[in-house]
PDB file of N, CA and C in Angstrom:
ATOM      1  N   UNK A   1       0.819  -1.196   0.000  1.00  0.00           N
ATOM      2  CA  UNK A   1       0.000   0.000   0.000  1.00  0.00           C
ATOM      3  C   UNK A   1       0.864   1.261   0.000  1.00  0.00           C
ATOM      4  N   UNK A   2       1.707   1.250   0.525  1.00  0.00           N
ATOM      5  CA  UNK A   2       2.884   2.145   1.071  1.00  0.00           C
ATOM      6  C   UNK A   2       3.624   2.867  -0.378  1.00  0.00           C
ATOM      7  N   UNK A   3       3.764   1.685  -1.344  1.00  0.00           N
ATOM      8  CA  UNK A   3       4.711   1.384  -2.418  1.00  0.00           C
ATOM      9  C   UNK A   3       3.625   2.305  -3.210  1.00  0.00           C
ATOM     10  N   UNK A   4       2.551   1.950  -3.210  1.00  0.00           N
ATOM     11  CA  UNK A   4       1.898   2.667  -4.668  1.00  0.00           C
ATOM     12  C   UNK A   4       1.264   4.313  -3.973  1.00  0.00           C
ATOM     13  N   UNK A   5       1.262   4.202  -2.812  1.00  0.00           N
ATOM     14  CA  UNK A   5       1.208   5.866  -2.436  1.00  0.00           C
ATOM     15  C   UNK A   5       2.167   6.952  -2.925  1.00  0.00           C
ATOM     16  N   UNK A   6       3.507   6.148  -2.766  1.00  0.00           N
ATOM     17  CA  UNK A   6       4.668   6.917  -3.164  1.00  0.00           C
ATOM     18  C   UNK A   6       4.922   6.597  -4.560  1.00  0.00           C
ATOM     19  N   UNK A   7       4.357   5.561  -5.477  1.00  0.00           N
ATOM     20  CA  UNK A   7       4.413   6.059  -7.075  1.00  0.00           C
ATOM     21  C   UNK A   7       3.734   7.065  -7.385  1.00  0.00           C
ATOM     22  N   UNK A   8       2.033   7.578  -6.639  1.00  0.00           N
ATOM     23  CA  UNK A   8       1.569   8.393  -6.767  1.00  0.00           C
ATOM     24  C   UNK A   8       1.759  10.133  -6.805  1.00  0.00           C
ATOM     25  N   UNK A   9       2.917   9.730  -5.570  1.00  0.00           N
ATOM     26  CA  UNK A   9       2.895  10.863  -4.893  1.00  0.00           C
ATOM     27  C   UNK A   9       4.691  11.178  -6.267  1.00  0.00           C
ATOM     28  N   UNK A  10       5.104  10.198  -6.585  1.00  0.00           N
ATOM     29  CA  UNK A  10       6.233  10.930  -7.570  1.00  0.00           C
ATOM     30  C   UNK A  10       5.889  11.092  -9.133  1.00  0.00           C
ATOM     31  N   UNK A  11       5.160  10.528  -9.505  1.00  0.00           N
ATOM     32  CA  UNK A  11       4.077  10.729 -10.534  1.00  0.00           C
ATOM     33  C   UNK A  11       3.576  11.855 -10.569  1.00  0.00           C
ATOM     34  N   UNK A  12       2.980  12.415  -9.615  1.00  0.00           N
ATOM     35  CA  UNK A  12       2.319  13.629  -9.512  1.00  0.00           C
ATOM     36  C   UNK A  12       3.005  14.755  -9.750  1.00  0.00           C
ATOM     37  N   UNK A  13       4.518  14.450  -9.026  1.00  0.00           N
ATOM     38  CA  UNK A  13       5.943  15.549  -8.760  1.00  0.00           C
ATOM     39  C   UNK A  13       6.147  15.620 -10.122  1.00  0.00           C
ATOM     40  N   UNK A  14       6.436  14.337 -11.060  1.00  0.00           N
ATOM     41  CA  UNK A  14       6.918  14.478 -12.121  1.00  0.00           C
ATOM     42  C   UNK A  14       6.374  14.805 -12.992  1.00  0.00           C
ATOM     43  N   UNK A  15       4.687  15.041 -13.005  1.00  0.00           N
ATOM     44  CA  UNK A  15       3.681  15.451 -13.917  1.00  0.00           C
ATOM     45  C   UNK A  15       3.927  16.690 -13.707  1.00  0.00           C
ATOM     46  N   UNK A  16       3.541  17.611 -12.466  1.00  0.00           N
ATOM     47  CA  UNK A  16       3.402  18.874 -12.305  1.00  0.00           C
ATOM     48  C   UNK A  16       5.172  19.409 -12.682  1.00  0.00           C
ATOM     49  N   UNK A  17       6.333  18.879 -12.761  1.00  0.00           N
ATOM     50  CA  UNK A  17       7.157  19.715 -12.966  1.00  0.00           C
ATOM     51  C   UNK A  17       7.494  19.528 -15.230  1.00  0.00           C
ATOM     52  N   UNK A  18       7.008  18.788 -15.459  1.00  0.00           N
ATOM     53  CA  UNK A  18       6.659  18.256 -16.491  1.00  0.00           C
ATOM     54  C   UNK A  18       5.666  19.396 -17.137  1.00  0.00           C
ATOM     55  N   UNK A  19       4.516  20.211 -16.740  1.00  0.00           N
ATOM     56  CA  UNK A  19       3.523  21.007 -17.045  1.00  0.00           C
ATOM     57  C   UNK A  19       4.003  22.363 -16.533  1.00  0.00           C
ATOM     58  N   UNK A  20       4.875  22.625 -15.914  1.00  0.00           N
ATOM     59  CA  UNK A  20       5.290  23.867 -15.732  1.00  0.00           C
ATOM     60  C   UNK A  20       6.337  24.158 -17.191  1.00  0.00           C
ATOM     61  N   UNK A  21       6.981  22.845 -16.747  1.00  0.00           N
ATOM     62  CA  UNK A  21       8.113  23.283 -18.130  1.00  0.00           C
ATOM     63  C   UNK A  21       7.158  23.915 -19.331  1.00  0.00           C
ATOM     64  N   UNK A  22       6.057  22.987 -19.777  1.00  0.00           N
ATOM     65  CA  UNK A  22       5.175  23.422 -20.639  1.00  0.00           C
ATOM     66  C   UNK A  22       4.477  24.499 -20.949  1.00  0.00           C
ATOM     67  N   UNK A  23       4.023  25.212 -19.403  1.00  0.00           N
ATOM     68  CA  UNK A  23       3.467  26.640 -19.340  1.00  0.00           C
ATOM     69  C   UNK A  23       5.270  27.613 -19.494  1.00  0.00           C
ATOM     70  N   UNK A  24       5.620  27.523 -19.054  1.00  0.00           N
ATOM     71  CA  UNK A  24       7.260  28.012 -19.304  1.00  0.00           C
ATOM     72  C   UNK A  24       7.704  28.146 -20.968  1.00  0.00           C
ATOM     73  N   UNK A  25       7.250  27.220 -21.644  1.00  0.00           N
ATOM     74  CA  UNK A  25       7.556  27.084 -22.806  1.00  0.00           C
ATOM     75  C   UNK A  25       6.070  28.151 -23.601  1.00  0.00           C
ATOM     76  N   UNK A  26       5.603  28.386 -23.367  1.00  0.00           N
ATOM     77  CA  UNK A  26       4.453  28.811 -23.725  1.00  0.00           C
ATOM     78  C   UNK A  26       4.530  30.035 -23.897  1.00  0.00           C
ATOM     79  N   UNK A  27       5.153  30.642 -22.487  1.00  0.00           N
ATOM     80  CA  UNK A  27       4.830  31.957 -22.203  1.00  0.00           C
ATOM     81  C   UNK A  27       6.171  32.479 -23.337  1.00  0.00           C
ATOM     82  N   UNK A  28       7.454  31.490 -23.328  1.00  0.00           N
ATOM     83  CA  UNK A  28       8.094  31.973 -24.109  1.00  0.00           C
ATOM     84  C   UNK A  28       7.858  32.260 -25.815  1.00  0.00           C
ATOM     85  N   UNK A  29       7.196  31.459 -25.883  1.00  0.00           N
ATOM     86  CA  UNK A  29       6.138  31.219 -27.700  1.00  0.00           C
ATOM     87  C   UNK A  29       5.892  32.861 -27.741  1.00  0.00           C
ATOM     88  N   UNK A  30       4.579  32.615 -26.907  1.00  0.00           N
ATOM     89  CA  UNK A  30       4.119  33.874 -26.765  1.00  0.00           C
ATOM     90  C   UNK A  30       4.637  35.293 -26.453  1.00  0.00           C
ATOM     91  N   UNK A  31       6.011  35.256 -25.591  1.00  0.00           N
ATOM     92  CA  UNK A  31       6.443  36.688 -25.999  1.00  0.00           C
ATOM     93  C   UNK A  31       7.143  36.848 -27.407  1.00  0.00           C
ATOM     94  N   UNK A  32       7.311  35.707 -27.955  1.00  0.00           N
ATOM     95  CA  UNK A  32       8.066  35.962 -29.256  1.00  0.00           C
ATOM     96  C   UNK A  32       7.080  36.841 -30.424  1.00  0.00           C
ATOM     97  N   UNK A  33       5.927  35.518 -30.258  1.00  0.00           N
ATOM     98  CA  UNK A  33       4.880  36.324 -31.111  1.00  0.00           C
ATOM     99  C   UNK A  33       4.601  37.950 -30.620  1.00  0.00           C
ATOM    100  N   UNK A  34       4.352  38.149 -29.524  1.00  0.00           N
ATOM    101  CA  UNK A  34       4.125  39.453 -28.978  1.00  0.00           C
ATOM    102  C   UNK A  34       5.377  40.670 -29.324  1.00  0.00           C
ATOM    103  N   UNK A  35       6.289  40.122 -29.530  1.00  0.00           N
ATOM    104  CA  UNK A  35       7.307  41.198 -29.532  1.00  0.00           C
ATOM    105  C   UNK A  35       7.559  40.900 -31.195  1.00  0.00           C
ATOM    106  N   UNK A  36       6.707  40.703 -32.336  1.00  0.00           N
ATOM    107  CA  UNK A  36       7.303  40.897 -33.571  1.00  0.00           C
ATOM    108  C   UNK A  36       8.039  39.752 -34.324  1.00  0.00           C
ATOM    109  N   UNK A  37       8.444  38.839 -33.274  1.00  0.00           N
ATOM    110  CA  UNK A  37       9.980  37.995 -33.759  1.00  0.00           C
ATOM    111  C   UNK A  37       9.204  36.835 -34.656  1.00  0.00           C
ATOM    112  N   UNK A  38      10.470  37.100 -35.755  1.00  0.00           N
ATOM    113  CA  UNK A  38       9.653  35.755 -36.380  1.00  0.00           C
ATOM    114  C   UNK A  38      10.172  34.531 -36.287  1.00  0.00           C
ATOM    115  N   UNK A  39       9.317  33.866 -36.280  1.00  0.00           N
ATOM    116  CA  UNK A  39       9.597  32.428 -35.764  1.00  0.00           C
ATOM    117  C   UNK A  39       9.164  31.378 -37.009  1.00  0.00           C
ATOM    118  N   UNK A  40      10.188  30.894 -37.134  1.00  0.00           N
ATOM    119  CA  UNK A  40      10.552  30.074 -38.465  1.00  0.00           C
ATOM    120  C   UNK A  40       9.790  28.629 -38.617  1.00  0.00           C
ATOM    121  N   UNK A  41       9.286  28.318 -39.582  1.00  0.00           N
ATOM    122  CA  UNK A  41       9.133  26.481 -39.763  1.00  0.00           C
ATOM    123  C   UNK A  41       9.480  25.568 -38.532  1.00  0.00           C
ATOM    124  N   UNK A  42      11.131  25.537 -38.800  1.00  0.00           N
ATOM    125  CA  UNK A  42      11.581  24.480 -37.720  1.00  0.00           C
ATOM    126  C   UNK A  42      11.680  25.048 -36.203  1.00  0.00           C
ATOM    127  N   UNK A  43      11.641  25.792 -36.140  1.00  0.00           N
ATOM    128  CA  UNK A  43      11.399  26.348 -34.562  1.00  0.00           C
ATOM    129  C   UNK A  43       9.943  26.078 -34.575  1.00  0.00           C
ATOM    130  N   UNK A  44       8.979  26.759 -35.173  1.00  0.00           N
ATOM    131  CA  UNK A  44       7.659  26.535 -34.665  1.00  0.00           C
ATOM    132  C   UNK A  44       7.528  24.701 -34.250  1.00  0.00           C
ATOM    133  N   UNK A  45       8.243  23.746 -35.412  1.00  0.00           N
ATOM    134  CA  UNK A  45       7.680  22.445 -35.057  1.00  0.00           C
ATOM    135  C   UNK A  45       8.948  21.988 -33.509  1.00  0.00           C
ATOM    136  N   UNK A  46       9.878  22.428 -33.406  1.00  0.00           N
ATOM    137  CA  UNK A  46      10.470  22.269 -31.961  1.00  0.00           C
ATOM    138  C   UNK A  46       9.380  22.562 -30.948  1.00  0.00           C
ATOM    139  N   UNK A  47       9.045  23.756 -31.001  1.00  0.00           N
ATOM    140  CA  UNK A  47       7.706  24.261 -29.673  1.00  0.00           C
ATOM    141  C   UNK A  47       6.494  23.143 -29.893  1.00  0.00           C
ATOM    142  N   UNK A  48       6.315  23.607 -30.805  1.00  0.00           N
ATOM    143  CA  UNK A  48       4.925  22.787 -31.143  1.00  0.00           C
ATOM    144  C   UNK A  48       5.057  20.727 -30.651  1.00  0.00           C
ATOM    145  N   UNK A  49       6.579  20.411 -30.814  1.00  0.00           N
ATOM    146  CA  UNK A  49       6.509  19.047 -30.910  1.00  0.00           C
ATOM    147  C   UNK A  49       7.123  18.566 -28.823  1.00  0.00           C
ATOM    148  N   UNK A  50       7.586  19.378 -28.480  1.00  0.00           N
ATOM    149  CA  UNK A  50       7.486  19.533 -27.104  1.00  0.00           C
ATOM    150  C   UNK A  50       6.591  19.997 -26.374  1.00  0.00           C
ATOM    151  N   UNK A  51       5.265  20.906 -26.857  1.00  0.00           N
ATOM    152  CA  UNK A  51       4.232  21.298 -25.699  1.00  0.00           C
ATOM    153  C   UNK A  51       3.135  19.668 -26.089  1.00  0.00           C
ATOM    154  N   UNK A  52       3.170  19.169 -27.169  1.00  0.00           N
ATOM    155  CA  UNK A  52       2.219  18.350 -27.420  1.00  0.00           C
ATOM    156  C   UNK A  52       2.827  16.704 -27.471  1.00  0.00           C
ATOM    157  N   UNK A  53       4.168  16.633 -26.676  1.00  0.00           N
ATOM    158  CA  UNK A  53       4.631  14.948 -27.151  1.00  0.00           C
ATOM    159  C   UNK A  53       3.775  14.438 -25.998  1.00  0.00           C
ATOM    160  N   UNK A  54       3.830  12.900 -25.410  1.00  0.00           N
ATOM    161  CA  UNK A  54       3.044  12.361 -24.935  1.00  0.00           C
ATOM    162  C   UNK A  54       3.741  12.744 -23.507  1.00  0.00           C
ATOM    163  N   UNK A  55       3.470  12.468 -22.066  1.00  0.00           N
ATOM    164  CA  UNK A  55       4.079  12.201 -20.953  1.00  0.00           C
ATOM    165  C   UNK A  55       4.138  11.677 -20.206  1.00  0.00           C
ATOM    166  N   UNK A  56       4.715  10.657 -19.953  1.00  0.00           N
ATOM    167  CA  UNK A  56       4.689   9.124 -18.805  1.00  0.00           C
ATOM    168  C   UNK A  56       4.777   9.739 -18.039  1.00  0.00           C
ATOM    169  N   UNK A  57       3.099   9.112 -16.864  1.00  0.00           N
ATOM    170  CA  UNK A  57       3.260   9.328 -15.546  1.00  0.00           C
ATOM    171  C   UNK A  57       3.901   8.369 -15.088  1.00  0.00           C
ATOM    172  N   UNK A  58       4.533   7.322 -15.458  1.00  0.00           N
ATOM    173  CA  UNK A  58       5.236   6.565 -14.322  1.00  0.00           C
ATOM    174  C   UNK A  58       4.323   5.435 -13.741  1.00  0.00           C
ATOM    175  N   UNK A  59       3.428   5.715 -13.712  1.00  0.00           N
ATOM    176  CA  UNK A  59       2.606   4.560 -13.148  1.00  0.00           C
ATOM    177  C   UNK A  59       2.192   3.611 -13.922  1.00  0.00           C
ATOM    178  N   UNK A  60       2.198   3.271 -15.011  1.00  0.00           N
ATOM    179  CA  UNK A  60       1.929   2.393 -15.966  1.00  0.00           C
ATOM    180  C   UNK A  60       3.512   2.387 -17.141  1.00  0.00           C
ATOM    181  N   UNK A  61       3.995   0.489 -16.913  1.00  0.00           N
ATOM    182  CA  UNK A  61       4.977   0.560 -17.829  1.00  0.00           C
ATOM    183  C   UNK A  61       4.581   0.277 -19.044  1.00  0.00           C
ATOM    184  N   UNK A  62       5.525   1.747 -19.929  1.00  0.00           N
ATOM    185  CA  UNK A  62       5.062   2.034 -21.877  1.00  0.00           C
ATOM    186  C   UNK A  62       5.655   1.177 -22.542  1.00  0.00           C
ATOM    187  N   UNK A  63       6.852   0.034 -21.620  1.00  0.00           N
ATOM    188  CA  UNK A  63       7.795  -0.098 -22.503  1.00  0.00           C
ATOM    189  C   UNK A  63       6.969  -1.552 -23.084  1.00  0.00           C
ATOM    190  N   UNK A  64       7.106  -2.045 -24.676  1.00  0.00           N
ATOM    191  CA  UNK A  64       6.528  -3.391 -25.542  1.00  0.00           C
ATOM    192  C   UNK A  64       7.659  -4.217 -25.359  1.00  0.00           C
ATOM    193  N   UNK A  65       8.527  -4.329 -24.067  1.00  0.00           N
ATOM    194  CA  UNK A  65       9.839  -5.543 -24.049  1.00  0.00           C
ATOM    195  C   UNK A  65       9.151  -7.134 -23.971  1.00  0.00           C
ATOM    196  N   UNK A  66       7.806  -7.441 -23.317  1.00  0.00           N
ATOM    197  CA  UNK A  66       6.926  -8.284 -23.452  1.00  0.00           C
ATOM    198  C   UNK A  66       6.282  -8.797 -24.652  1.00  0.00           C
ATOM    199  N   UNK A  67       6.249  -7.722 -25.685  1.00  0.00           N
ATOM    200  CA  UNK A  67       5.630  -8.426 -26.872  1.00  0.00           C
ATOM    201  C   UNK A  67       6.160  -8.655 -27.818  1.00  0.00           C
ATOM    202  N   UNK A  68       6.036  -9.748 -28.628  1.00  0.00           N
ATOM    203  CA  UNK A  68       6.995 -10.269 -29.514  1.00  0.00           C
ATOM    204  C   UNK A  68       6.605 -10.621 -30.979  1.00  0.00           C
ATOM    205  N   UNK A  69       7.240  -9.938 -31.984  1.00  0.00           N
ATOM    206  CA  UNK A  69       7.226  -9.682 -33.030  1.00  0.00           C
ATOM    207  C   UNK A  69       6.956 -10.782 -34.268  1.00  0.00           C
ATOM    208  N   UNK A  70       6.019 -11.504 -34.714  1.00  0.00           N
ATOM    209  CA  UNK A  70       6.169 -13.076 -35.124  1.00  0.00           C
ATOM    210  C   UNK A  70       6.041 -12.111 -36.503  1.00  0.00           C
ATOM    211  N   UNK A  71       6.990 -13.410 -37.376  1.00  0.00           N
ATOM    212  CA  UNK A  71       7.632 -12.527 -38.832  1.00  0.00           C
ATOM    213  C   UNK A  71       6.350 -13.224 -39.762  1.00  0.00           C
TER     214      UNK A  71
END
């Protein structure tokens, strides 16, 4: 019981510092647009491909090392 309180409780740590980075990244988007700057193709898909990639909470393993590939 003990064990999955504290996945919770670092899950949570690692979500919320995970979503700040994101609002952080945001606000920076946004002063760019606000101040004129132009912001190119491959920069827009850098921002764009970090506010929207997926984010493991940790509590469920993503990894497919269990499933196996029949040819």
């Amino acid at each position: 019981m003990i064990r999955i309180i504290i996945k919770i409780i670092v899950s949570s740590q690692h979500m919320s510092m995970e979503y700040e980075q994101k609002a952080a990244l945001i606000r920076f988007y946004q002063a760019l647009i606000q101040d004129g700057k132009e912001v190119d193709r491959e920069e827009k898909l850098i921002i764009f491909n970090a506010l929207f990639r997926k984010t493991d909470t940790g509590l469920i393993k993503s990894d497919n090392s269990g499933l196996t590939q029949k040819s």
